[in-house]
Structures are given as C-alpha cells and as structure tokens.
Protein backbone atom coordinates (compact mmCIF):
# COMPACT_ATOMS: atom_id res chain seq x y z
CA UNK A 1 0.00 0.00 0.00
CA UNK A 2 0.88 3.58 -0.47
CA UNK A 3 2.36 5.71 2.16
CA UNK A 4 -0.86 7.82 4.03
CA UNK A 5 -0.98 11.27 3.06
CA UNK A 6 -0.36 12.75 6.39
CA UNK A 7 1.24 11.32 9.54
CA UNK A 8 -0.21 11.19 12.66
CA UNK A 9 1.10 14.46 14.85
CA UNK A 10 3.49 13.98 17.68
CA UNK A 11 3.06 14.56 21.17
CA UNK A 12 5.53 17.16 21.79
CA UNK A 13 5.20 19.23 18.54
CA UNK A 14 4.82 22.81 18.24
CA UNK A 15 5.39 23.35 22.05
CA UNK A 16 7.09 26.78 21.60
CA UNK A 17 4.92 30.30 20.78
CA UNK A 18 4.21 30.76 17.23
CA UNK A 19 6.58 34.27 17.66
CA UNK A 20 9.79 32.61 18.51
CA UNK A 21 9.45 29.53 16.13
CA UNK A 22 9.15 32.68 13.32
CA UNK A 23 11.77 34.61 14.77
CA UNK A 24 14.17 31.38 15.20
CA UNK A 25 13.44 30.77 11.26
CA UNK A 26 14.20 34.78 10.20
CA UNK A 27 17.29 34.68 12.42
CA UNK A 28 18.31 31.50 10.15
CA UNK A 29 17.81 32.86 7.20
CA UNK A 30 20.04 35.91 7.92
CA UNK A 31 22.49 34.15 9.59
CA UNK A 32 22.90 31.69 6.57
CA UNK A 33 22.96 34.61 4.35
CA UNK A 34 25.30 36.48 6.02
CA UNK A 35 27.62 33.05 6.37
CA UNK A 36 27.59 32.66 2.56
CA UNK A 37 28.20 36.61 1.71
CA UNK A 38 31.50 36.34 4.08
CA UNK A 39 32.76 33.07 2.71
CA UNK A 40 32.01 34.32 -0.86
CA UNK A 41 34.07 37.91 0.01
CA UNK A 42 36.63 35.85 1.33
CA UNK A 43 37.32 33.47 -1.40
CA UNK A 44 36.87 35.81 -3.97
CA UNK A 45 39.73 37.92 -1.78
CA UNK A 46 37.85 41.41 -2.96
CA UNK A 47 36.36 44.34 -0.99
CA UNK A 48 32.56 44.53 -1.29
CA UNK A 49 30.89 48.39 -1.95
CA UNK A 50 27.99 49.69 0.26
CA UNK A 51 25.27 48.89 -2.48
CA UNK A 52 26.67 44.94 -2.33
CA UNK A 53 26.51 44.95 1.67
CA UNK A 54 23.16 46.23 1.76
CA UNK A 55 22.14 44.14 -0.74
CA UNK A 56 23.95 40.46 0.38
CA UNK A 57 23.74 41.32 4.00
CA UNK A 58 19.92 42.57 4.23
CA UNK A 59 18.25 42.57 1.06
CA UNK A 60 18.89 39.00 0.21
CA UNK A 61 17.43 37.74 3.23
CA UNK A 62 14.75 39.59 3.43
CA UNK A 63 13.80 38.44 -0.37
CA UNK A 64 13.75 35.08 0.81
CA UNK A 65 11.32 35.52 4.20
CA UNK A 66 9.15 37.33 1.94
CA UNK A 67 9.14 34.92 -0.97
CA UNK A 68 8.50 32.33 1.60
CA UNK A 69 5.58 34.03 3.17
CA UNK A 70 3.79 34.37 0.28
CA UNK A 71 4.47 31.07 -1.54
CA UNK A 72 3.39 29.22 2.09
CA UNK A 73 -0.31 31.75 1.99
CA UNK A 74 -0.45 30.31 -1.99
CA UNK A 75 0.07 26.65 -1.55
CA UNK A 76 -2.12 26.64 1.64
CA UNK A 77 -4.58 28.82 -0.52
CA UNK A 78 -4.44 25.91 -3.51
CA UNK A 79 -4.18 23.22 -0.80
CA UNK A 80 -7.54 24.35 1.08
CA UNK A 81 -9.51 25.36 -2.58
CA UNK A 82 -10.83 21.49 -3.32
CA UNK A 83 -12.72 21.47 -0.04
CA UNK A 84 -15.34 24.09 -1.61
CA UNK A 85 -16.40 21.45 -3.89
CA UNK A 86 -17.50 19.15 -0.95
CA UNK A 87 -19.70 19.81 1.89
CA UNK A 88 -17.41 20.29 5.14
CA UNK A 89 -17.66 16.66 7.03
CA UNK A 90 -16.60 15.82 10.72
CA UNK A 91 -13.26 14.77 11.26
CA UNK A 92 -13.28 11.46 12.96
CA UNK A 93 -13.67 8.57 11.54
CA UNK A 94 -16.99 7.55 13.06
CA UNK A 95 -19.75 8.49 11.53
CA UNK A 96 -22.21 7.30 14.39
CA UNK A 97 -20.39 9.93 16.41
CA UNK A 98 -21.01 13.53 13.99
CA UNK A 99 -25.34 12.53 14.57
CA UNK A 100 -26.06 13.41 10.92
CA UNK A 101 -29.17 12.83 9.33
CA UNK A 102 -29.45 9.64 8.59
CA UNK A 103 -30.80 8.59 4.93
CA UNK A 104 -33.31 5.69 4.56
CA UNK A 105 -31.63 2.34 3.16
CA UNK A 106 -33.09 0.64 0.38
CA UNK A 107 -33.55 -3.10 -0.04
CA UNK A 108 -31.56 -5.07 -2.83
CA UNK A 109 -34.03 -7.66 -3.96
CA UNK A 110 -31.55 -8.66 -6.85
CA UNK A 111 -28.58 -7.88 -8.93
CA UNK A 112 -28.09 -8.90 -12.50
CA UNK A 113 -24.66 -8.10 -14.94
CA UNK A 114 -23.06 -8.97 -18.06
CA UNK A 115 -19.62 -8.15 -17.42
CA UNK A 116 -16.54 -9.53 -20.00
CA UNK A 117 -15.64 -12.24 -17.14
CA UNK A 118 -18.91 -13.06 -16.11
CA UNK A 119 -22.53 -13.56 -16.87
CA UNK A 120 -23.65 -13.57 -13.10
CA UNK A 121 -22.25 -12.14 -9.87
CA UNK A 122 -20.83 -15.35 -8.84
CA UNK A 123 -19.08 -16.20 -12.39
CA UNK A 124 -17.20 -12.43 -11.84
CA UNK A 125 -16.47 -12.47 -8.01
CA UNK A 126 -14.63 -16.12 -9.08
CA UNK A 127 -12.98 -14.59 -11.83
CA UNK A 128 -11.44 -12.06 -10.08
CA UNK A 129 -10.77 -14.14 -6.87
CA UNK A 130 -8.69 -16.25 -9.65
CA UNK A 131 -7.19 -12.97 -11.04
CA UNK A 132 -8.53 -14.30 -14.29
CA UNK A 133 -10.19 -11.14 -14.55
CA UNK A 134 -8.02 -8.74 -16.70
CA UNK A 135 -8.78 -6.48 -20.12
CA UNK A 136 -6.31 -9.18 -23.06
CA UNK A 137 -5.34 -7.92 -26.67
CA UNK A 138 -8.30 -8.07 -28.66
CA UNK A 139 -8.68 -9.95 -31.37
CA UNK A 140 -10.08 -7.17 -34.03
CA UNK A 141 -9.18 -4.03 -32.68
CA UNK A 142 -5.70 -2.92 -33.06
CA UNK A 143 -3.85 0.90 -32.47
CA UNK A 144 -1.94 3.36 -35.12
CA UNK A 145 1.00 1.10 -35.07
CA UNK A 146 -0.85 -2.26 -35.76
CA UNK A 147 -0.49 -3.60 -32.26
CA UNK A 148 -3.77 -5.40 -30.69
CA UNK A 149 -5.94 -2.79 -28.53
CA UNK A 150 -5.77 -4.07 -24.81
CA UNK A 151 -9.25 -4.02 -23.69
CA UNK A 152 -12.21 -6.38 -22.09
CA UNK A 153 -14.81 -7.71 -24.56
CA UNK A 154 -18.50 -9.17 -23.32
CA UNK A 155 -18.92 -12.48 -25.59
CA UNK A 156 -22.49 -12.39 -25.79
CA UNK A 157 -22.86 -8.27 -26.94
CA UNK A 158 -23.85 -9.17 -30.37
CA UNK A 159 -27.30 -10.19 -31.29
CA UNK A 160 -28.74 -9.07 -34.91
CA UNK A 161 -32.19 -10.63 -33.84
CA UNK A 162 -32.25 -8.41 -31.13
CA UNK A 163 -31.33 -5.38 -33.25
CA UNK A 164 -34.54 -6.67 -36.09
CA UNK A 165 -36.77 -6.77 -32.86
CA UNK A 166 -35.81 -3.57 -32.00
CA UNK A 167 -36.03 -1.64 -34.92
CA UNK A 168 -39.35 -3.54 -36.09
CA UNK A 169 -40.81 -2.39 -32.77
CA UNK A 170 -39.82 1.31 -32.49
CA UNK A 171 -41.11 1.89 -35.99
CA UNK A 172 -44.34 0.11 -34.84
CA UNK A 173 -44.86 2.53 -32.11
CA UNK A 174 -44.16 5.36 -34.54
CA UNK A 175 -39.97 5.91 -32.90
CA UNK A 176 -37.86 7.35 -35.72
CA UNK A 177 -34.72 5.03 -36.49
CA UNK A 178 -32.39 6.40 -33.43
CA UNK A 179 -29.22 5.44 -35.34
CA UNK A 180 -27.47 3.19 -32.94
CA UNK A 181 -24.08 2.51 -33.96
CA UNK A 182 -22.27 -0.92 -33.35
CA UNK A 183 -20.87 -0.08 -29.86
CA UNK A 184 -24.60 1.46 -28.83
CA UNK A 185 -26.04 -1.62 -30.42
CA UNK A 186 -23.58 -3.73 -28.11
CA UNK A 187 -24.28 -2.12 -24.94
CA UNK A 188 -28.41 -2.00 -25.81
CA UNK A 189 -28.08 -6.00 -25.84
CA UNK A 190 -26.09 -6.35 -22.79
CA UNK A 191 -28.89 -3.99 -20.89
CA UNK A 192 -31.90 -6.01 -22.71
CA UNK A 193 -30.55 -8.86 -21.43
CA UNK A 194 -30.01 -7.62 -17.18
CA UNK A 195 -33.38 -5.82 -17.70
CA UNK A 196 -35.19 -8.87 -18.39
CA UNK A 197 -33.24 -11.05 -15.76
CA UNK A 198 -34.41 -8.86 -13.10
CA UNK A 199 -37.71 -8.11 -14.47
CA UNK A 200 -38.34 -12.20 -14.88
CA UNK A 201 -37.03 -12.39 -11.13
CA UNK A 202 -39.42 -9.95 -9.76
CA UNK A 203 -42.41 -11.47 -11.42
CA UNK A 204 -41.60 -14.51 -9.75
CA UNK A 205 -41.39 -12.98 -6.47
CA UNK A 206 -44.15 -11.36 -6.82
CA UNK A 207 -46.46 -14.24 -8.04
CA UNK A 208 -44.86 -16.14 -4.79
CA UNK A 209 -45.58 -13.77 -2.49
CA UNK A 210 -49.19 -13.87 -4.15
CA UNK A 211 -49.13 -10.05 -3.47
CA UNK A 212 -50.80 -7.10 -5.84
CA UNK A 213 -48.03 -6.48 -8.38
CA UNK A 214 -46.63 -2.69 -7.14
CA UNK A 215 -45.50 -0.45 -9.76
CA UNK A 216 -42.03 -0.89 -11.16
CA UNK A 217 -40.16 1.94 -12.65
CA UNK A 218 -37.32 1.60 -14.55
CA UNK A 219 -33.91 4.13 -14.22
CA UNK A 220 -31.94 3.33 -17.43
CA UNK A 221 -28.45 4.84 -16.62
CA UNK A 222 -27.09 5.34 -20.33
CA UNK A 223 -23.48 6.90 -21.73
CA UNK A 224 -23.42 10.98 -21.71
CA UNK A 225 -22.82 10.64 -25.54
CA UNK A 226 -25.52 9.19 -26.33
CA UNK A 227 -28.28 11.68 -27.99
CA UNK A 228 -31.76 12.66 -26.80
CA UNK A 229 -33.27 10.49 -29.36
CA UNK A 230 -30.94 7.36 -28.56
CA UNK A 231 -31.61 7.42 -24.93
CA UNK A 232 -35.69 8.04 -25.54
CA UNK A 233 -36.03 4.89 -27.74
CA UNK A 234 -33.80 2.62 -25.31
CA UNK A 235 -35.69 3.66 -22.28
CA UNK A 236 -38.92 2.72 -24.19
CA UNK A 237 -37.64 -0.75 -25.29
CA UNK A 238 -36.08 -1.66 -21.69
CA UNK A 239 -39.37 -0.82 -20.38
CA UNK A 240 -40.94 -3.06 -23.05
CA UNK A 241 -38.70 -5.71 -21.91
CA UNK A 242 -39.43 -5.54 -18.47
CA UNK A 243 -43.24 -6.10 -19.40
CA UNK A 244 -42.15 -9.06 -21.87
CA UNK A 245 -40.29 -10.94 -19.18
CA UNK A 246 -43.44 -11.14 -17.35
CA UNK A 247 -43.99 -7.65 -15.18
CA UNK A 248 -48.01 -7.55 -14.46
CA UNK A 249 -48.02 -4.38 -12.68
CA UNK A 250 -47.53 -0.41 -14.06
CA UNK A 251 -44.50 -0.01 -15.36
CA UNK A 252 -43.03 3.55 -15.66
CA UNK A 253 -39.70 5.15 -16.30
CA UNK A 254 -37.50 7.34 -13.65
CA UNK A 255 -36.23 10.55 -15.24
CA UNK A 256 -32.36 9.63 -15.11
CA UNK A 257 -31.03 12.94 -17.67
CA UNK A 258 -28.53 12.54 -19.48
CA UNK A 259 -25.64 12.42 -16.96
CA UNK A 260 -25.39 8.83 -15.41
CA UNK A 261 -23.59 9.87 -12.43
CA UNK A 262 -26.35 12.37 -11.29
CA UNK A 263 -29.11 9.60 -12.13
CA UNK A 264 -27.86 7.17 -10.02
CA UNK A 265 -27.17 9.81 -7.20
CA UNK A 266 -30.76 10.33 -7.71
CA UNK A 267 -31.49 6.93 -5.98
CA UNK A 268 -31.66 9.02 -2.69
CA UNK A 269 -34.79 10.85 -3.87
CA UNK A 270 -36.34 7.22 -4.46
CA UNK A 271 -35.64 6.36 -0.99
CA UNK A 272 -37.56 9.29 0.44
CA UNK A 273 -40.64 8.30 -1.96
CA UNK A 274 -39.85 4.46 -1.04
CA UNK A 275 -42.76 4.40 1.58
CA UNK A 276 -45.40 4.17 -1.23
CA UNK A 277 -45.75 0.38 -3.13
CA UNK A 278 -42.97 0.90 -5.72
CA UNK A 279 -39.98 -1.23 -6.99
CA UNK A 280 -37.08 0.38 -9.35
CA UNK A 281 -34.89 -1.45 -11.74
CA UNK A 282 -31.92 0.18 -12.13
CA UNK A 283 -30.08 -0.42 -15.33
CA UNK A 284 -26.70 0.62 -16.69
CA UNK A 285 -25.07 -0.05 -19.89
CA UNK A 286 -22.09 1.00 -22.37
CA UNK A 287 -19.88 -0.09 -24.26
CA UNK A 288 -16.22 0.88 -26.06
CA UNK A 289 -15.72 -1.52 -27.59
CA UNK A 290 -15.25 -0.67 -31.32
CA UNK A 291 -13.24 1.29 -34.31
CA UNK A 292 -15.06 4.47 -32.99
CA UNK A 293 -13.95 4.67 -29.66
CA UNK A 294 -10.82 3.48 -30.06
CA UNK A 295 -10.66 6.52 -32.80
CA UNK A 296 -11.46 8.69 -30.82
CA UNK A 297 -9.01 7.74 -27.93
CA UNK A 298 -6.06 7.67 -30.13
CA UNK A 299 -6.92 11.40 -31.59
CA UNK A 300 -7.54 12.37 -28.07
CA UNK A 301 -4.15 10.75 -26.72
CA UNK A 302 -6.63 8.36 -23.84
CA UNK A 303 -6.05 4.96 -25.23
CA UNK A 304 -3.83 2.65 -23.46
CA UNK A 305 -0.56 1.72 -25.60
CA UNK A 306 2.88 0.65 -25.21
CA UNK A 307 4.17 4.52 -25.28
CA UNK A 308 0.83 5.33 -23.30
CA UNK A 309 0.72 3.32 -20.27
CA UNK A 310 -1.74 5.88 -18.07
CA UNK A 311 -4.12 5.48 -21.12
CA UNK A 312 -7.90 3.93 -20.68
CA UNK A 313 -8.59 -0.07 -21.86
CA UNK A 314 -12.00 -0.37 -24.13
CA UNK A 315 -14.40 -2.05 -21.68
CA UNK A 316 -18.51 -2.91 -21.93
CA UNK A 317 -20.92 -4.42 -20.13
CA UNK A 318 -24.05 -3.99 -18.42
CA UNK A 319 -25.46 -4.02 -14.73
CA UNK A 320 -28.29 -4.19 -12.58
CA UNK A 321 -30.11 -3.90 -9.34
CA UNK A 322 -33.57 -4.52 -8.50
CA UNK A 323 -34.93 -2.10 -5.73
CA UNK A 324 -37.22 -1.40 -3.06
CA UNK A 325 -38.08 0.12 0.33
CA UNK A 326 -36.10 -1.04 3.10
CA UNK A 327 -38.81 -2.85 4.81
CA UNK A 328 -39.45 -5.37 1.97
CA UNK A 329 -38.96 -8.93 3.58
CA UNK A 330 -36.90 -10.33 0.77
CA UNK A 331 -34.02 -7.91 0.38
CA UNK A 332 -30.74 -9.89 0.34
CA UNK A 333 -28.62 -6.41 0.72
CA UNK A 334 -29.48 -3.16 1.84
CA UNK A 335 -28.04 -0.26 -0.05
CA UNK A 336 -27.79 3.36 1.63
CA UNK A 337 -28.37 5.99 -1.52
CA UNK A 338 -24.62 7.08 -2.91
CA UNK A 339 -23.04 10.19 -2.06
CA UNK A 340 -21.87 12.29 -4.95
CA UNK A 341 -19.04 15.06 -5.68
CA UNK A 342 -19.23 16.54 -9.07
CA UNK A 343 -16.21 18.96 -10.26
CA UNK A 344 -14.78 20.43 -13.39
CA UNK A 345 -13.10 17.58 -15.28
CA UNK A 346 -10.00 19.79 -16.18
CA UNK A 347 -9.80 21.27 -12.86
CA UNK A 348 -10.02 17.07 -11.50
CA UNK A 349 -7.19 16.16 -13.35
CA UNK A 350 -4.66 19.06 -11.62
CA UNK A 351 -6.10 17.95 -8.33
CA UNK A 352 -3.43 16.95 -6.08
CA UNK A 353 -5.53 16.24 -3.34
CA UNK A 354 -8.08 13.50 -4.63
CA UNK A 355 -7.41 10.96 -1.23
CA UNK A 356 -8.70 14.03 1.17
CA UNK A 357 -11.70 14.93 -1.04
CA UNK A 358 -12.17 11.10 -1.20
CA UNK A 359 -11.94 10.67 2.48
CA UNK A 360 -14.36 13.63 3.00
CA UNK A 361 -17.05 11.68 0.59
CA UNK A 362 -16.93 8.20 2.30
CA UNK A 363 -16.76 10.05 5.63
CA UNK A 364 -20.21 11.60 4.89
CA UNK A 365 -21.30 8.48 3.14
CA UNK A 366 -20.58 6.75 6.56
CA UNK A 367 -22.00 8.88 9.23
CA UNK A 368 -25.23 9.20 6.41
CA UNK A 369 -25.46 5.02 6.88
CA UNK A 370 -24.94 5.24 10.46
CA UNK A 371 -21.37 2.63 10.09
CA UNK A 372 -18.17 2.89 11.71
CA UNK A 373 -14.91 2.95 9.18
CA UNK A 374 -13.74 0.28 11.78
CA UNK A 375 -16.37 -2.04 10.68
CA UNK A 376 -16.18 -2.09 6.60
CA UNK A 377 -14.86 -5.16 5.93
CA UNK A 378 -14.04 -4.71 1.62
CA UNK A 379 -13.72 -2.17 -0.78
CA UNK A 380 -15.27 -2.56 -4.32
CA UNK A 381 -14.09 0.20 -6.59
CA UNK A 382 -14.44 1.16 -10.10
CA UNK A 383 -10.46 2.21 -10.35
CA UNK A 384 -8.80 0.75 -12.80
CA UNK A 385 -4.83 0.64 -13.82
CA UNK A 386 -4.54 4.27 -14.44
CA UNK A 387 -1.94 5.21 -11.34
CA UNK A 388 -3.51 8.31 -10.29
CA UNK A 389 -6.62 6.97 -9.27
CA UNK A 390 -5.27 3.91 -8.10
CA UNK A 391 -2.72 5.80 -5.85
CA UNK A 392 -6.14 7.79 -4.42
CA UNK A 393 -7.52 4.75 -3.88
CA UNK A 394 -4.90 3.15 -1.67
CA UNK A 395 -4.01 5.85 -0.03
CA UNK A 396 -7.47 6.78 1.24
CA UNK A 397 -7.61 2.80 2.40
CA UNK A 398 -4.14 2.64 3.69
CA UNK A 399 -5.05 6.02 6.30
CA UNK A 400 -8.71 5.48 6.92
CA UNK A 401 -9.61 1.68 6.41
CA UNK A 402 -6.14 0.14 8.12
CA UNK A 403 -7.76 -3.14 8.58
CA UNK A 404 -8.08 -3.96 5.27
CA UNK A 405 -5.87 -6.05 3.19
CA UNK A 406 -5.08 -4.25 0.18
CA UNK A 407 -4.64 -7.24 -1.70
CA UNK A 408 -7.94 -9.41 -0.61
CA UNK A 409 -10.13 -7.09 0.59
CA UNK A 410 -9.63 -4.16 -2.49
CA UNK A 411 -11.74 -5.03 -5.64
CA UNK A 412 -11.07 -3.12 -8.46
CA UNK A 413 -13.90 -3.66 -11.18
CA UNK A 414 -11.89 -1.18 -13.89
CA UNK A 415 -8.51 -3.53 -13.26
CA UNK A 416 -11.35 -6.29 -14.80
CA UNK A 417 -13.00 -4.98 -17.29
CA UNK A 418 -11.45 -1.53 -18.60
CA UNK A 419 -13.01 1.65 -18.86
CA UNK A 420 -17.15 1.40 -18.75
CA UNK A 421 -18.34 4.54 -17.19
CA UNK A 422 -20.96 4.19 -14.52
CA UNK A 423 -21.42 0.50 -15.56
CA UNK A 424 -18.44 -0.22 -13.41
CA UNK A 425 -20.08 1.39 -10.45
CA UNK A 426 -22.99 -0.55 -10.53
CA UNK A 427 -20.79 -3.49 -11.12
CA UNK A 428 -19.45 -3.24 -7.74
CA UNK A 429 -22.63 -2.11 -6.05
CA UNK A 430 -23.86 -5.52 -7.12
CA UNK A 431 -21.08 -7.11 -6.47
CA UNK A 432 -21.12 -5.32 -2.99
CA UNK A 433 -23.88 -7.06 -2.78
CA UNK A 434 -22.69 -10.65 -2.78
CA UNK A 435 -19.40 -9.85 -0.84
CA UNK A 436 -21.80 -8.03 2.07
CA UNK A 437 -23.55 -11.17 2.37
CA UNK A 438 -20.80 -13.25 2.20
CA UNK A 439 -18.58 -11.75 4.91
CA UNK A 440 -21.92 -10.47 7.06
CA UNK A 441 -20.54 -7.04 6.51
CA UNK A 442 -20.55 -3.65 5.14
CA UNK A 443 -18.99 -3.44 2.06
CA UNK A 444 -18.17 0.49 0.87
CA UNK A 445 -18.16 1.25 -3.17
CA UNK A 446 -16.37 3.84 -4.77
CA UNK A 447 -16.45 5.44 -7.91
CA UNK A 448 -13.35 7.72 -9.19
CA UNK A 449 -12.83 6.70 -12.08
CA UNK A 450 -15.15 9.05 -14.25
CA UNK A 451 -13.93 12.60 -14.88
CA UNK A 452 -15.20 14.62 -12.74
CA UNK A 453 -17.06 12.61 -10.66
CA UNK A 454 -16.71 10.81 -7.21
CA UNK A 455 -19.41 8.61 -5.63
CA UNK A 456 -19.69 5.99 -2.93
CA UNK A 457 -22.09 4.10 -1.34
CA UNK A 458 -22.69 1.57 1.16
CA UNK A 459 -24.16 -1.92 1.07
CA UNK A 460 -24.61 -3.76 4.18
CA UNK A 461 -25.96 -7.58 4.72
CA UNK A 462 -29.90 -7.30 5.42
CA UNK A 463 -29.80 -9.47 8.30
C-alpha cells in the first residue's frame, strides 16, 4: 500500500509560541545569508561596496522571508480550494459519532450483470478471486501502429435478432430510427438482457408472495454521448422488456437525464418516496468496444498503448439492481443511496488532493449510513490501472480503512473490465452485494474513475 498522506502528529510538537518559532526561522535565514556573503568575500579575496553589503547582508534575506511568506499563503490557498467542492464533514472517523441525518436504506431484492468475465455475480467475483479477470489484446481491434488494442470484450454483446426486434418495434410505435451505432447496439443488448433477468425475477417474487403487483419503474443509466433520441427509444424498449419478461403491474420510467452519475445519485430521492408500493430497476449499460472509440481515444491521446501506459482499456458491459423500500422482507442487501461530488473535469485532473476529497465523501457516506470505518470489511471500486486513481484509492484505504488487506479485501472492477463509465459502479454495487452477504458485513463502493465525478455508497448484509 501507499504511504498515508499525512502522519499522525506527535506529542511534543509545536510546544514553543508561534513568535519565537518565526523569529528562530528569520534569524536563520540571515544568519545563513550572512555566512555565505563572508565566505564568498573571502574566497573571492575582494572588498565589497555599500550597495553589495546592503544588498547580500539585508536585502537577500529579506527576499527570501518574503518569498517564503507568500508562496506558504499560496500553496495553503491551492491546498484548502478542493474542499469548496464538498460539503465540510466531521473529522473522525466515526460516523455514528457527527449525529447526521441519517438517509433511509433501500432493499436489494436482486442484482443482474453482463460483465466480460462473467454472466452472473458469482461467475465475476470467481474470476477475479482467480485474477482471471483482466482487459487481453483483442482480437479485431488494433492501435496506429498495428499492435492489438488491450481491452475487455463481453462475448455475448452481439445479437442481430435483437437489433430486427428492435427496430421492427420502435417503428411500430411510430420511434424514428435512433441510429445506434455498433458499440450502442452492443451495450443496448447487454442492458436487454439484465433488464429482463431482473424483471423475470421480480415477477416470480411477486407471483410467490401472491401479493398485488406494485409499480415498477425503470432508471436506465445510459453513456453521456448518447443523444436525446438514442436514450428516448432505449428507455422505451427496456421498459418493453421488463413487461415481456413477465412484469403484471404499471411499469413507468424514472427521469435519469442525461448524466449517469447524477441519475444514479438520484437513488436518494427514491428512498424518500420508497414508503409508497414501488420497486425500481436500475439499469446501466455502455460499451467501447469498437473502431469508434478506439478513434477517438487515439486522436484524443486516452487509449492505453505501449508509449501510453496511463491510457484507458475499451471495456462494456451492463449491470443491474432490482430495488425497493427497506422494509421489503426479501431484500438480500441493503443499499444506503450514494453520495456524490461533481467537479470540473480539467480542474479534476490538476487535483493533487483527490485521497482528502475522497476521504471527505466516504466520511459523509458513513456517518449518512450510520457505520463505523472500523467495521467495513471490503472495498469494491471502479479504479482501474490508471496510477492516479489507483494511488487515491490506496491511499485513502491505507489512512482510513487500516484493517483492510489491500490485496484481498480491495476489488477493483476497472482492473477487470477496462473503462465502462458508470457501468463499473454498478458493477461493484452488485457485487457489494454478494461480498456483504458473504462476509456479514458492510462493504463500501467507490467510484473515481469518471472525470469529474466521485461517488460511494454503502451496502450492508440485510440481516
């Protein structure tokens, strides 16, 4: 693990008055100033002139104090900036302690994913307990110089039927032709497919339960790219989907915009609404891989290569997670509604800081869920191989979470399946899922892999 960003103070330090440590340094400075000017004069074996004392003896040093008291107000000016972009949070560790408002949990009834290493929770958490998990060189795709484009490929993205269905349907319900292109196409199959998993395991349920079907509403979390007209006609089909794989009840759609970060931050509005009959599929999809993307990402100098190591694999996939209040007898998790910390993506990328603003997001996130730091027991992040996140990562974990192993209880979704946007955070909220139950444990998600954009979120075992 990294080295934490900031040792724990001493006992004994800064025991003298502020005054005298500042007059102790100034009295250095012209004392080592004056030292050099003499051994200079003398070596040189010349007589100095009034305007070079003045200026060696007292004008040097005093330069230098003054430099250094404005360069320390700038950097602690720069240093201090990020936390405007955060709400101010307690600083120990326990959230239980700060009495914040706590935010009402939601129940997990089921989680659903394509990923590249796995068709099924299980299948991935396997995979990567195996470290067979990892983005290889791709058999189509290949970079300006002809070498094979590392990234993680889904083997079941591809299915013409699907796109015939689609397009037969839209124009039946009077949709113009959206234009998908091949990667949309890709990730529109991988969400078809988790949409109808879920929706097929909540009929059951239902029809078990012998209970009046509630009214399902369905939060398609789509890629930013992606054009009014795109997302429209896939929010219409997934909701189609859900009533084809046997949904009885009303099925609506939750307004998720256009930024999938913000929609699924939105899941803490649903749990204030959650005490009225209502169940909500969420459902996130993309894909990269293709010749546009990785077009794009070589113009735009982000695609991983041999001469570009801190560039971003080509993943896809699609995930999951079937929702309700947190009373509902058959949750198998229950998720507390993620935090979120939006900033300018340029201004993101000079940030120096990212393990304090982190720290400040998952403290809020856990005095919000009403957990101790002492008792997370895993970490399931989005990061991928890109160091600067991955240094952020550890180094929040290594300072806050110390009784973690980095090495077994760290999950890195992005290290698995490359660069998928939000798809990788709901990844590892559903995987958060299995591991909570697993280990009877809270499990803490993070998202910083997105420009821009932190999140986290905690999932806890329901019983």
């Amino acid at each position: 693990m990294s080295t934490p960003l900031a040792a724990e103070p001493l006992g004994a330090r800064h025991t003298l008055p502020g005054w005298i440590r500042q007059g102790l340094i100034a009295a250095g400075v012209f004392v080592a100033c004056w030292g050099g000017a003499i051994v200079w004069w003398r070596v040189s074996a010349r007589a100095p002139g009034p305007r070079e004392w003045l200026a060696l003896l007292f004008g040097l040093p005093l330069t230098a104090l003054l430099a250094a008291l404005v360069g320390g107000k700038w950097i602690a000016r720069r240093a201090t900036a990020p936390a405007d972009t955060i709400p101010a949070t307690p600083a120990q560790a326990s959230g239980a302690a700060a009495h914040p408002e706590r935010t009402r949990h939601m129940a997990i009834l089921a989680t659903a994913l394509r990923a590249p290493h796995g068709a099924s929770v299980e299948d991935l958490a396997a995979a990567i307990a195996d470290n067979r998990a990892r983005p290889d060189p791709d058999r189509v795709l290949v970079d300006d110089d002809g070498c094979p484009v590392m990234c993680a490929r889904c083997p079941d993205a591809r299915d013409d039927a699907l796109q015939d269905d689609v397009i037969a349907w839209l124009a039946a319900h009077g949709t113009e032709d959206p234009h998908f292109g091949a990667e949309q196409w890709r990730a529109l199959t991988l969400a078809s497919a988790v949409a109808a998993e879920l929706a097929g395991r909540a009929a059951i349920e239902w029809i078990v339960r012998d209970d009046a079907f509630p009214r399902l509403q369905v939060l398609p979390l789509l890629p930013a790219d992606w054009s009014a007209g795109q997302r429209d006609a896939a929010a219409a089909w997934l909701r189609h989907t859900v009533a084809q794989a046997g949904w009885q009840g009303e099925i609506g759609q939750a307004a998720s915009g256009a930024d999938p970060a913000a929609g699924i931050a939105r899941l803490a509005d649903i749990a204030a609404a959650a005490d009225r009959p209502c169940v909500t599929l969420v459902v996130a999809c993309a894909s990269h891989v293709g010749d546009a993307t990785v077009a794009r990402w070589t113009r735009d100098r982000t695609l991983f290569t041999a001469t570009q190591p801190q560039g971003m694999m080509p993943g896809e996939g699609a995930a999951g997670l079937l929702l309700a209040a947190s009373s509902d007898g058959g949750a198998a998790a229950l998720l507390a509604p993620p935090e979120h910390v939006q900033d300018d993506p340029a201004a993101d990328v000079r940030r120096h800081d990212g393990a304090r603003v982190l720290e400040a997001l998952v403290e809020r996130t856990l005095a919000h869920a009403d957990v101790d730091a002492a008792d997370v027991a895993m970490i399931v992040a989005d990061t991928g191989h890109r160091a600067r996140h991955l240094l952020e990562l550890m180094e929040y974990a290594s300072a806050r979470l110390r009784q973690l192993d980095g090495s077994a209880d760290v999950v890195r979704v992005g290290a698995a399946g490359g660069y998928s946007g939000i798809v990788a955070f709901v990844t590892a909220l559903a995987l958060a899922s299995h591991y909570a139950i697993g280990r009877q444990a809270p499990v803490l998600c993070i998202a910083n892999e997105m420009p821009g954009c932190r999140l986290a979120a905690l999932v806890r075992p329901a019983v």
